[in-house]
PDB file of N, CA and C in Angstrom:
ATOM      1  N   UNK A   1      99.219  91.021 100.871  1.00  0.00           N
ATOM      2  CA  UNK A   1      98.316  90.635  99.804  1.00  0.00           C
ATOM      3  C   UNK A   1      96.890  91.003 100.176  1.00  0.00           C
ATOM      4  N   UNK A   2      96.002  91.383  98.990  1.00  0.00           N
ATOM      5  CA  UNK A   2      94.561  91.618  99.225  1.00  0.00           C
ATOM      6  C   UNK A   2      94.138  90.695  98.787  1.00  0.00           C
ATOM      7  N   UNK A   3      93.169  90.122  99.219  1.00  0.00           N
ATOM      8  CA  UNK A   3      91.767  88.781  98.466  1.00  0.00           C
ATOM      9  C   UNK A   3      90.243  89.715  97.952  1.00  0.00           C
ATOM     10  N   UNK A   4      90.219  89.345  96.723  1.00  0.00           N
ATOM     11  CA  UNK A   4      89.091  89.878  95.987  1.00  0.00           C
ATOM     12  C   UNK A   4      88.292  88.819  95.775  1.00  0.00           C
ATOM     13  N   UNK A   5      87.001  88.907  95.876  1.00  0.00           N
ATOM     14  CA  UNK A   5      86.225  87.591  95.475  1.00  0.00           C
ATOM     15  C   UNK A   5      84.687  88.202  94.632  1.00  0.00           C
ATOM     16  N   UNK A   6      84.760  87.571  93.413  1.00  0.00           N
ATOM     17  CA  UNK A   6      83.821  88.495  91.949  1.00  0.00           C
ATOM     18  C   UNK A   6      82.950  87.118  92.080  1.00  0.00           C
ATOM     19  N   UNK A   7      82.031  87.679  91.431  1.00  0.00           N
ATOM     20  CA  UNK A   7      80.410  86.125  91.204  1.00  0.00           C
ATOM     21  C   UNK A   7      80.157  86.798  89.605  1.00  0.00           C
ATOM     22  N   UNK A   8      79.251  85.735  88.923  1.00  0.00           N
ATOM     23  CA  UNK A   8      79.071  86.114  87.601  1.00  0.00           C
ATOM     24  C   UNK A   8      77.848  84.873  87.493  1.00  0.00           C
ATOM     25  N   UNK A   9      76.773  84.977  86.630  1.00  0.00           N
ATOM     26  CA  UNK A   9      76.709  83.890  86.075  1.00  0.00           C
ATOM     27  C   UNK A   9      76.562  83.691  84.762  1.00  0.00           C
ATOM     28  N   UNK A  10      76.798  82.470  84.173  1.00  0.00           N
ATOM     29  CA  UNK A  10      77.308  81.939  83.082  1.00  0.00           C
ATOM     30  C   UNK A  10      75.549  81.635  82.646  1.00  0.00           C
ATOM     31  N   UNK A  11      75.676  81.917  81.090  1.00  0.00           N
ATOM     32  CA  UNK A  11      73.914  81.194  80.541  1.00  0.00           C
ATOM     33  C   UNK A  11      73.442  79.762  80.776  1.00  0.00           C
ATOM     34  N   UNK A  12      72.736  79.431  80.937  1.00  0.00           N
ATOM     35  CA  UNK A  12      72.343  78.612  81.761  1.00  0.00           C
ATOM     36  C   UNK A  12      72.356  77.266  80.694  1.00  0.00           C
ATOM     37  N   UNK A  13      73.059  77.012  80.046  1.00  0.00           N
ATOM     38  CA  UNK A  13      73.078  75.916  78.761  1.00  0.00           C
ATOM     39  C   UNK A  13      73.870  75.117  79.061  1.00  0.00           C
ATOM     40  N   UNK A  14      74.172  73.905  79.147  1.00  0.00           N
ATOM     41  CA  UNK A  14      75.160  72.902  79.528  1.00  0.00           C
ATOM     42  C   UNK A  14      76.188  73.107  78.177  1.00  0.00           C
ATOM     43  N   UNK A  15      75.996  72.934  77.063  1.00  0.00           N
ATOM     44  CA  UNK A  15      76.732  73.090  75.880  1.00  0.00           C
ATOM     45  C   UNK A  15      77.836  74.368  76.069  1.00  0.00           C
ATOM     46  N   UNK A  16      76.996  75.621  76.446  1.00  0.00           N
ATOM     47  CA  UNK A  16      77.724  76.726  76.199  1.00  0.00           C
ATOM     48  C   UNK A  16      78.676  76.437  77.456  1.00  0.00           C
ATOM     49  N   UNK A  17      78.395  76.413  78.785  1.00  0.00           N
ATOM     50  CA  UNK A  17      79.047  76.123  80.034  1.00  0.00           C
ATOM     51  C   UNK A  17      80.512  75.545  79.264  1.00  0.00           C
ATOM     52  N   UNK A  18      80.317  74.025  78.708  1.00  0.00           N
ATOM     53  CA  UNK A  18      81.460  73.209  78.243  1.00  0.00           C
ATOM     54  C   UNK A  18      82.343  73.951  77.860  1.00  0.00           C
ATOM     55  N   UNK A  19      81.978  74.841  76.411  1.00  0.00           N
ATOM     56  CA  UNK A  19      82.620  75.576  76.046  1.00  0.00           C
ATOM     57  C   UNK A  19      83.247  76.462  76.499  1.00  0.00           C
ATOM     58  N   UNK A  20      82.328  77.349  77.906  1.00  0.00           N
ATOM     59  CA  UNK A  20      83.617  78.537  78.470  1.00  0.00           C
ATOM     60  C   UNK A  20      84.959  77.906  79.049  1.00  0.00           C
ATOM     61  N   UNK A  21      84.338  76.509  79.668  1.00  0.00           N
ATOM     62  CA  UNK A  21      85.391  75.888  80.459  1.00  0.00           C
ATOM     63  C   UNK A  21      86.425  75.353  79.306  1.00  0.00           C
ATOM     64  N   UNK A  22      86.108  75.047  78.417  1.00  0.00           N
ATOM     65  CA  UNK A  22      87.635  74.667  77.447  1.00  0.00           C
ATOM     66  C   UNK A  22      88.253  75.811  77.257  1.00  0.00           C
ATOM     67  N   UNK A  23      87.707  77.544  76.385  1.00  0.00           N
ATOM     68  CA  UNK A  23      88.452  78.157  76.993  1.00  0.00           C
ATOM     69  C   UNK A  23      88.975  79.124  77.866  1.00  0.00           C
ATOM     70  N   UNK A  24      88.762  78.537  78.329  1.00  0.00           N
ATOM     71  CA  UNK A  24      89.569  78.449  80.312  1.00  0.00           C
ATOM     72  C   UNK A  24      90.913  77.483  80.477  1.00  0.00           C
ATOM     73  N   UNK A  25      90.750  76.591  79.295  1.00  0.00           N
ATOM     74  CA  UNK A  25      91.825  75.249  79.838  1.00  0.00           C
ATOM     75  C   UNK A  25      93.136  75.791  78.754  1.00  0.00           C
ATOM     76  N   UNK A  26      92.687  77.242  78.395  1.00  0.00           N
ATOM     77  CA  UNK A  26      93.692  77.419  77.111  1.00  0.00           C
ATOM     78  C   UNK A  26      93.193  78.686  77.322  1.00  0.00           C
ATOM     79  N   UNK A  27      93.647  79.783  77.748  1.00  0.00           N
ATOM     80  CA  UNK A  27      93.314  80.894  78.309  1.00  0.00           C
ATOM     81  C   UNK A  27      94.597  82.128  77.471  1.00  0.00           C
ATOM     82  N   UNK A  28      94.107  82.916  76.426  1.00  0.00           N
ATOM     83  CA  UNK A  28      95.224  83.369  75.544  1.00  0.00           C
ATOM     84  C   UNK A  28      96.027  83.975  76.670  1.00  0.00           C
ATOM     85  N   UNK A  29      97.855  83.954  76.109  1.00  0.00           N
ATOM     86  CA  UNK A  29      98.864  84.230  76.726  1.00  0.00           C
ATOM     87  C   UNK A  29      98.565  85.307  77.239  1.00  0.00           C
ATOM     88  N   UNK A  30      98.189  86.578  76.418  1.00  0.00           N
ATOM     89  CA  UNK A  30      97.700  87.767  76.312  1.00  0.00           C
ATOM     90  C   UNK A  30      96.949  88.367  77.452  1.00  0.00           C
ATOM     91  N   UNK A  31      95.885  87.481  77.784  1.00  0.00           N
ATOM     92  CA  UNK A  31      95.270  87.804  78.955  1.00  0.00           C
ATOM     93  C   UNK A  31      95.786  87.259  79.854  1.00  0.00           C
ATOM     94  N   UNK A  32      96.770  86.116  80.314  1.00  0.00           N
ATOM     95  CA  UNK A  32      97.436  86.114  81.364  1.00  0.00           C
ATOM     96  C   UNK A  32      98.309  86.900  81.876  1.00  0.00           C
ATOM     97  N   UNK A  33      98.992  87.562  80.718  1.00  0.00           N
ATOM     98  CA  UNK A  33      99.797  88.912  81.098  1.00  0.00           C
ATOM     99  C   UNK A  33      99.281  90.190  81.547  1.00  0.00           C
ATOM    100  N   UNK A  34      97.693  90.114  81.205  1.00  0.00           N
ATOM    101  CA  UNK A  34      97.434  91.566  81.990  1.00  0.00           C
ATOM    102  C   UNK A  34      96.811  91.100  83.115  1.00  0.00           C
ATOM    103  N   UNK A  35      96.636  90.025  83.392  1.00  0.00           N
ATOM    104  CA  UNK A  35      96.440  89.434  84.821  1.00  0.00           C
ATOM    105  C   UNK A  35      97.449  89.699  85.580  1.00  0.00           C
ATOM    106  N   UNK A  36      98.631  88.654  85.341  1.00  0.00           N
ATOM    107  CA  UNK A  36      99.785  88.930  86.162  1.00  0.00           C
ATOM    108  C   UNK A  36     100.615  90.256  86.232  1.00  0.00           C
ATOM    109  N   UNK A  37     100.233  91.437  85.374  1.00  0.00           N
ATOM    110  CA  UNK A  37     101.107  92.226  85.227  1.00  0.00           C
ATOM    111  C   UNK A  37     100.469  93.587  85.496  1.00  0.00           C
ATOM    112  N   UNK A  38      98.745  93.113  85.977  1.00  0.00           N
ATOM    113  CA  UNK A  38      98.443  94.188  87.208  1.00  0.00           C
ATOM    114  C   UNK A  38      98.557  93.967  88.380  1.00  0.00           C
ATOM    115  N   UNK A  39      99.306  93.170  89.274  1.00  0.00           N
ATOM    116  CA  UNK A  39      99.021  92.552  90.599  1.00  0.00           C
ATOM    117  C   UNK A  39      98.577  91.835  90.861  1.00  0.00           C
ATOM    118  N   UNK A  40      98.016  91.229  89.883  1.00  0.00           N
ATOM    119  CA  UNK A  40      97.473  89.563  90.563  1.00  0.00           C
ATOM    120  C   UNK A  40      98.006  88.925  90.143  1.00  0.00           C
ATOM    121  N   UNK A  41      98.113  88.028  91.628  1.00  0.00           N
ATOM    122  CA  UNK A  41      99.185  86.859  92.008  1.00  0.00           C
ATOM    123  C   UNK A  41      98.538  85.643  91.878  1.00  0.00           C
ATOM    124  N   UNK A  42      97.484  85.329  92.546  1.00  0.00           N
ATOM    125  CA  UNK A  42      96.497  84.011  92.328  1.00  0.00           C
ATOM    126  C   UNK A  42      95.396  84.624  91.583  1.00  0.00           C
ATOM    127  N   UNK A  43      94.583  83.746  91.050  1.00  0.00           N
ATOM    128  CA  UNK A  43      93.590  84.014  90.533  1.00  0.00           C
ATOM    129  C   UNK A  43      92.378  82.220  90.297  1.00  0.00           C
ATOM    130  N   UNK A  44      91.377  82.006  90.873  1.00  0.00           N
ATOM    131  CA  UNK A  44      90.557  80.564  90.731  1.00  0.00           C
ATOM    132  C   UNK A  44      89.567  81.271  90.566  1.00  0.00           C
ATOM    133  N   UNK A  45      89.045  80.499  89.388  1.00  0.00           N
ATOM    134  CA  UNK A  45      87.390  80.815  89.418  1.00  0.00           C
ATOM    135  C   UNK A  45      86.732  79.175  89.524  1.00  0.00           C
ATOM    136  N   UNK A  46      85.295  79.659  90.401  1.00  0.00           N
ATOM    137  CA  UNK A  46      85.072  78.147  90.655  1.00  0.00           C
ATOM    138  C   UNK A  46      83.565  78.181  90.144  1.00  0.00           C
ATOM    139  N   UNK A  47      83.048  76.834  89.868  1.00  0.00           N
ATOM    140  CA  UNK A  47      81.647  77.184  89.114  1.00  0.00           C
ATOM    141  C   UNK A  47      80.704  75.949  90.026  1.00  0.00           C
ATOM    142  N   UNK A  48      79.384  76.871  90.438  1.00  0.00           N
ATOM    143  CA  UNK A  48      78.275  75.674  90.504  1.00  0.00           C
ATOM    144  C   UNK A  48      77.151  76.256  89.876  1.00  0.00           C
ATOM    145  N   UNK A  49      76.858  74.841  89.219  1.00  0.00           N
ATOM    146  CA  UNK A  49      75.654  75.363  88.271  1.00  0.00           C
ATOM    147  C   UNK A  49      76.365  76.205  86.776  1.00  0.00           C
ATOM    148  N   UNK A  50      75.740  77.492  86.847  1.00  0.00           N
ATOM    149  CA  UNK A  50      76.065  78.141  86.270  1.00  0.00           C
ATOM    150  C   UNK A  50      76.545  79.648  87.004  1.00  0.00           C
ATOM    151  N   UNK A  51      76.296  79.298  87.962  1.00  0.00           N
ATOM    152  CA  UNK A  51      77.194  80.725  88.998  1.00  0.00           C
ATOM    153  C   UNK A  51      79.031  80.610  89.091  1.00  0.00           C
ATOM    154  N   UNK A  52      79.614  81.330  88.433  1.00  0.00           N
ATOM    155  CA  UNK A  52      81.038  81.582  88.844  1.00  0.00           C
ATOM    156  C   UNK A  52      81.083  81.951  90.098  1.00  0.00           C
ATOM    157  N   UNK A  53      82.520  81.685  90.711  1.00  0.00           N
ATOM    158  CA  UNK A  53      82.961  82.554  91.840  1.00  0.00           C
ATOM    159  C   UNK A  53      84.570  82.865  91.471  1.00  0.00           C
ATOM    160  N   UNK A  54      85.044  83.966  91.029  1.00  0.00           N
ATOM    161  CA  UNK A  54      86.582  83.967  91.323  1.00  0.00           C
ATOM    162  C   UNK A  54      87.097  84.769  92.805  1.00  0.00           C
ATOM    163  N   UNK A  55      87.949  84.657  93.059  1.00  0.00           N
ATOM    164  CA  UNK A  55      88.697  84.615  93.772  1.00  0.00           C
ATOM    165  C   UNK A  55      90.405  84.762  93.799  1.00  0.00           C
ATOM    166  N   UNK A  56      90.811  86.624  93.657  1.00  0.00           N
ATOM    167  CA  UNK A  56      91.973  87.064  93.409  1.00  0.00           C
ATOM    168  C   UNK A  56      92.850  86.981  94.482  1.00  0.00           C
ATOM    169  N   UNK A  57      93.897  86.981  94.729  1.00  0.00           N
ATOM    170  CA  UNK A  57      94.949  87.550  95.751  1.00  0.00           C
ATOM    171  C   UNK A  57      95.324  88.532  94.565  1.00  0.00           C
ATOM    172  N   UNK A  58      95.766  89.581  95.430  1.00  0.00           N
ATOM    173  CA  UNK A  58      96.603  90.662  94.369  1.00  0.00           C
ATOM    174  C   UNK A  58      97.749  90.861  95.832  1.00  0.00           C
ATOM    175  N   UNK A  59      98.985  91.791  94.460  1.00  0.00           N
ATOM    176  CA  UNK A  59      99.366  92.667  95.697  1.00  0.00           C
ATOM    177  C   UNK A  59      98.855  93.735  96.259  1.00  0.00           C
ATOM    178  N   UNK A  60      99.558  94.365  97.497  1.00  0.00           N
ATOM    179  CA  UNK A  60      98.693  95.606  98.170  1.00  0.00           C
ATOM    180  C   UNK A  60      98.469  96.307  97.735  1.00  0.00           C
ATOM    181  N   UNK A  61      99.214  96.869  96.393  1.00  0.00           N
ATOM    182  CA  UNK A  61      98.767  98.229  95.619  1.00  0.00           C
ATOM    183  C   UNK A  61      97.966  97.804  94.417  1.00  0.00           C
ATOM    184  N   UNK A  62      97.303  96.819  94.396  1.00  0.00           N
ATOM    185  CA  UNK A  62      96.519  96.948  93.455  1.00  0.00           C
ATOM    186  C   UNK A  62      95.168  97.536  93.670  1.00  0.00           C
ATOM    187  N   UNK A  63      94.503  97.765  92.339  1.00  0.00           N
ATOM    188  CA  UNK A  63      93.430  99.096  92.269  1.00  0.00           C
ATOM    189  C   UNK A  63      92.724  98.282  91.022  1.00  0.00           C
ATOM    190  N   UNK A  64      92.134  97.819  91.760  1.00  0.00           N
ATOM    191  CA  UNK A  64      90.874  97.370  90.631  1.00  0.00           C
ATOM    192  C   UNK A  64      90.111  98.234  89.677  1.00  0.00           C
ATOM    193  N   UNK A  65      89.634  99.500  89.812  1.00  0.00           N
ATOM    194  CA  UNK A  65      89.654 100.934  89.062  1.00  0.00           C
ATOM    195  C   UNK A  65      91.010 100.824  87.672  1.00  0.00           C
ATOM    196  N   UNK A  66      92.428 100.614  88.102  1.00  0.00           N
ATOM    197  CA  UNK A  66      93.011 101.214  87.056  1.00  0.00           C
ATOM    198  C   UNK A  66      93.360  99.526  86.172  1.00  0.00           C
ATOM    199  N   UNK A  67      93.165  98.569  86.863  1.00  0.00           N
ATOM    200  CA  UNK A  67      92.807  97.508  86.250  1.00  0.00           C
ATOM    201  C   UNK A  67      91.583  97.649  85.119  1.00  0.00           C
ATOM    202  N   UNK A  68      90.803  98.050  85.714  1.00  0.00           N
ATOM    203  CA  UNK A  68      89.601  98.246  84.293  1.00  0.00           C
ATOM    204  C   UNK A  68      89.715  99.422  83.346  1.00  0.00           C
ATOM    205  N   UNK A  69      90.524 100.143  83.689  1.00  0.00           N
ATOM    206  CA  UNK A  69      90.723 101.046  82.826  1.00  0.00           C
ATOM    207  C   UNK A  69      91.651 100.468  81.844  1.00  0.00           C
ATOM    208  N   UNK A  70      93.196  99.951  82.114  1.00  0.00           N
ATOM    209  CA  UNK A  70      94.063  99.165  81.302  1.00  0.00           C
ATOM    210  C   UNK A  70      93.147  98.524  80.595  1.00  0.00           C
ATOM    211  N   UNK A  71      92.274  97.404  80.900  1.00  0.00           N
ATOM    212  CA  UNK A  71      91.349  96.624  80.046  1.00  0.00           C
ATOM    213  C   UNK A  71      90.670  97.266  79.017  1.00  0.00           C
ATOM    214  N   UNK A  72      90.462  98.632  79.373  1.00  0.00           N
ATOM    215  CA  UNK A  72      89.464  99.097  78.571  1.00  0.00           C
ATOM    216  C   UNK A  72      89.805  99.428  77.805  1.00  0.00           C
ATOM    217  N   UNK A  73      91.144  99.698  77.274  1.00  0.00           N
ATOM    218  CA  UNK A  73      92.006 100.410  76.276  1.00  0.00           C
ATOM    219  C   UNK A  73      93.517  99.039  75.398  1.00  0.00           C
ATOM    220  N   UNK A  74      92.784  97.809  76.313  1.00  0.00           N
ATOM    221  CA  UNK A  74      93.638  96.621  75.461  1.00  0.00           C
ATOM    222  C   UNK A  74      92.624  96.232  74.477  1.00  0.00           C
ATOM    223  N   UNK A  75      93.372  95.849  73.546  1.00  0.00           N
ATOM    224  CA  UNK A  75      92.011  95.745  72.795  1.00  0.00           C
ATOM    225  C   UNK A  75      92.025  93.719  72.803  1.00  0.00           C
ATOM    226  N   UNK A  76      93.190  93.293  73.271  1.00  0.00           N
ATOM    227  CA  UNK A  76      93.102  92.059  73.074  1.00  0.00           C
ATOM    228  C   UNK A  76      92.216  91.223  74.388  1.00  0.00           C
ATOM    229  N   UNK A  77      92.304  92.185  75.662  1.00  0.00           N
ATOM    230  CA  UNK A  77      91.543  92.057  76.267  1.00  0.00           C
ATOM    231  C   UNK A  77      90.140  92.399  76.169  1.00  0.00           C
ATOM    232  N   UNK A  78      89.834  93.370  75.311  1.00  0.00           N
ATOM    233  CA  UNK A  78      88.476  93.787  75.103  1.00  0.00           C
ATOM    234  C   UNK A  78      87.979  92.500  73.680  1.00  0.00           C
ATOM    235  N   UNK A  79      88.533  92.029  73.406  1.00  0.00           N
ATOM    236  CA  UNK A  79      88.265  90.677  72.422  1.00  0.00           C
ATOM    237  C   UNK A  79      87.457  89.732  73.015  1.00  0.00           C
ATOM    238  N   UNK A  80      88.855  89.172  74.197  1.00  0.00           N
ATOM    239  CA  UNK A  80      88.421  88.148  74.970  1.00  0.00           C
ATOM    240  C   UNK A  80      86.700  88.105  75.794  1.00  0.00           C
ATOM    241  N   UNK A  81      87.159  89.780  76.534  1.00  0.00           N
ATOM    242  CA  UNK A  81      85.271  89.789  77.309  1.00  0.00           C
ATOM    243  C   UNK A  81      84.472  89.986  76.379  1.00  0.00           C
ATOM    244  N   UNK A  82      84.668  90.245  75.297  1.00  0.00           N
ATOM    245  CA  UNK A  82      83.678  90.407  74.151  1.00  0.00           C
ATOM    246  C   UNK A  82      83.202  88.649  74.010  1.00  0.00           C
ATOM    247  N   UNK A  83      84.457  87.921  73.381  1.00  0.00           N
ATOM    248  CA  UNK A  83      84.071  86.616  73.213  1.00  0.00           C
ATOM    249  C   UNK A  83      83.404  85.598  74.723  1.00  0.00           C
ATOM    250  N   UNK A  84      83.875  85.725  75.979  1.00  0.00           N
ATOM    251  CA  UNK A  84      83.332  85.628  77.188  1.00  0.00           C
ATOM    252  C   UNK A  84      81.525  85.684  77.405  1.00  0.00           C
ATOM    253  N   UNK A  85      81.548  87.042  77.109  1.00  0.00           N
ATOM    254  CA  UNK A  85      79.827  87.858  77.043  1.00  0.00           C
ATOM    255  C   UNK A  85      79.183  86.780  76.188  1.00  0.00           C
ATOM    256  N   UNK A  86      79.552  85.446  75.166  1.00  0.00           N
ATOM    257  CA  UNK A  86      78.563  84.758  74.612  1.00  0.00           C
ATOM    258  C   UNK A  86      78.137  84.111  75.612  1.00  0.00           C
ATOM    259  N   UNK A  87      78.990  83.461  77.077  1.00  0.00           N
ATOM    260  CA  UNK A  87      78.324  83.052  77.519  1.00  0.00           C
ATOM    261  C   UNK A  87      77.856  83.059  78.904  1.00  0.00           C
ATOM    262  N   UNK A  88      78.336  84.738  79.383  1.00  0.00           N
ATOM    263  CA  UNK A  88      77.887  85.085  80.367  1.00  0.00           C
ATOM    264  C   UNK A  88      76.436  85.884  80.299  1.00  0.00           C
ATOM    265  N   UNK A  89      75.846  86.324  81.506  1.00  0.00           N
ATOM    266  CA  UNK A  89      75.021  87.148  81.998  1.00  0.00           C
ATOM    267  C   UNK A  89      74.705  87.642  83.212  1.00  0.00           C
ATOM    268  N   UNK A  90      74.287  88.858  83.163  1.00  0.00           N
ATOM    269  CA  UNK A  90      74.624  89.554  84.254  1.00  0.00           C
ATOM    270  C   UNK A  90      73.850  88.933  86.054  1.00  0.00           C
ATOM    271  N   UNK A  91      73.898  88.941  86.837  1.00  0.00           N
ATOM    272  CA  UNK A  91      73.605  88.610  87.873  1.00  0.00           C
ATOM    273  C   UNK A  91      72.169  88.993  87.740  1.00  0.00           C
ATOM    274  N   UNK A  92      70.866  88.455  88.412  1.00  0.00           N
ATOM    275  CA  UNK A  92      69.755  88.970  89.001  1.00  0.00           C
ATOM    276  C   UNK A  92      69.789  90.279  89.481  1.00  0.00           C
ATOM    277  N   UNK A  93      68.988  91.234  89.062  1.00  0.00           N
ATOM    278  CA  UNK A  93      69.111  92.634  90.171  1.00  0.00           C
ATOM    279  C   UNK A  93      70.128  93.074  89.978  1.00  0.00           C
ATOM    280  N   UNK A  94      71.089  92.854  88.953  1.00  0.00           N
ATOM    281  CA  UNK A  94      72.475  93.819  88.621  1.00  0.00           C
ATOM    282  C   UNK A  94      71.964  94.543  87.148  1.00  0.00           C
ATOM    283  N   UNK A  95      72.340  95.606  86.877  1.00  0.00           N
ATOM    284  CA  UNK A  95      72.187  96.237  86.063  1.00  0.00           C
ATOM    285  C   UNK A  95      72.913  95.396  84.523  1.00  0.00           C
ATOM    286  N   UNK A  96      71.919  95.429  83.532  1.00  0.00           N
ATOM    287  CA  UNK A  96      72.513  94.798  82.288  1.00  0.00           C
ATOM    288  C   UNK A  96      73.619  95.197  81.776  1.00  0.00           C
ATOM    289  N   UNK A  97      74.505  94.315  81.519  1.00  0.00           N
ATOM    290  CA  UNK A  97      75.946  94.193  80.885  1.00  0.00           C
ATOM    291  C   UNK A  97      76.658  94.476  81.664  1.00  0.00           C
ATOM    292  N   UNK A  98      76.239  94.686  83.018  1.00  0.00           N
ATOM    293  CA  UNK A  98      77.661  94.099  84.287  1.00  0.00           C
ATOM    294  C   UNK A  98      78.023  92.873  84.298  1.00  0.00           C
ATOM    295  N   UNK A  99      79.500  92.758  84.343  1.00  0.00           N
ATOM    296  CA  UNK A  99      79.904  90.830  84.166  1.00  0.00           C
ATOM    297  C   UNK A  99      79.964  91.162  85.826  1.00  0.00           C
ATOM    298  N   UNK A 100      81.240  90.950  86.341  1.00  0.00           N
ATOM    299  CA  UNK A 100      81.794  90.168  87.785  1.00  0.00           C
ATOM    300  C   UNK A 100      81.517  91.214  88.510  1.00  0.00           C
ATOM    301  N   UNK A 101      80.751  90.857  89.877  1.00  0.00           N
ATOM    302  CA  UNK A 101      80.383  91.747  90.947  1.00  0.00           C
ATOM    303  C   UNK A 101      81.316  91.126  92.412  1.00  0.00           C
ATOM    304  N   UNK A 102      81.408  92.560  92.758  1.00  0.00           N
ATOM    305  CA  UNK A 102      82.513  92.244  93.993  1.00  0.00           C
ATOM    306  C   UNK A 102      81.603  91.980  95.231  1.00  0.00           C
ATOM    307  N   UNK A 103      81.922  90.855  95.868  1.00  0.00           N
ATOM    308  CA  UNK A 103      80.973  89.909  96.793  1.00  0.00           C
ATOM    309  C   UNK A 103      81.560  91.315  98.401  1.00  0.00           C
ATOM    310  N   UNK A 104      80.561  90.817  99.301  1.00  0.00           N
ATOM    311  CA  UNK A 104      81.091  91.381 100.196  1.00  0.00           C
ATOM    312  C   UNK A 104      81.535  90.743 101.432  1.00  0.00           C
ATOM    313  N   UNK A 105      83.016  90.645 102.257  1.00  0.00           N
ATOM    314  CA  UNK A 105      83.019  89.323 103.328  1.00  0.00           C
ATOM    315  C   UNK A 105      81.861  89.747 104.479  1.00  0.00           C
ATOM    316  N   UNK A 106      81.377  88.612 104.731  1.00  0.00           N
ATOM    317  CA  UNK A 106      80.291  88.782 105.575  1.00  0.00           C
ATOM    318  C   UNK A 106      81.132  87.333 106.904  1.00  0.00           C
ATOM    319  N   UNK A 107      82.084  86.547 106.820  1.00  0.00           N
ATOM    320  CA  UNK A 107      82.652  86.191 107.777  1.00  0.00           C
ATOM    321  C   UNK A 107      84.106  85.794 107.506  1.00  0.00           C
ATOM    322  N   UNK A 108      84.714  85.479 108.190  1.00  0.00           N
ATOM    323  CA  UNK A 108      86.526  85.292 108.284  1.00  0.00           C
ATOM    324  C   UNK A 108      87.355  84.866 109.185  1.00  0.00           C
ATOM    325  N   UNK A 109      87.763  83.672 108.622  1.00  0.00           N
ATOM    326  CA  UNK A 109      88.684  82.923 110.620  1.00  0.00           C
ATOM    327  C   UNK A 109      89.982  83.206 110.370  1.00  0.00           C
TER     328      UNK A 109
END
């Protein structure tokens, strides 16, 4: 297994926050299937503040590249980050309309 770990942050509104997290608690079938049915096995996203952190296991052959490409051509997935984008924004110092940036390990026991 590989571990991927993405950051994002969410707009800074307590209201909107509520809202991503409900849906999150009801997450369409649709996008769980192209989750699980590119290689990822776990998947947590964790929030402080308004900073996400997820945190993938995949299997070994997964390719985050042809993962975004599949996405880019679902359209039910291109719905969802469409509806998502109300209440994300892009990181500080990341170029506009990047969502999740891949963290880098800086330690490991």
């Amino acid at each position: 297994m590989k571990t991927y770990c993405y950051t994002l942050d969410l707009k800074d509104d307590p209201a909107l926050i509520a809202e991503y997290e409900r849906y999150h608690e009801a997450v369409w079938p649709e996008i769980l299937d192209s989750i699980t049915g590119s290689g990822i096995r776990h998947m947590t996203i964790y929030r402080w503040s308004n900073r996400l952190c997820m945190i993938m296991e995949t299997e070994d052959d997964f390719d985050p590249a042809e993962k975004a490409r599949l996405d880019a051509v679902n359209p039910k997935v291109q719905e969802w980050e469409t509806l998502m984008w109300d209440y994300q924004q892009a990181l500080p110092g990341v170029e506009a309309g990047t969502k999740w940036v891949e963290m880098e390990v800086v330690f490991q026991l």
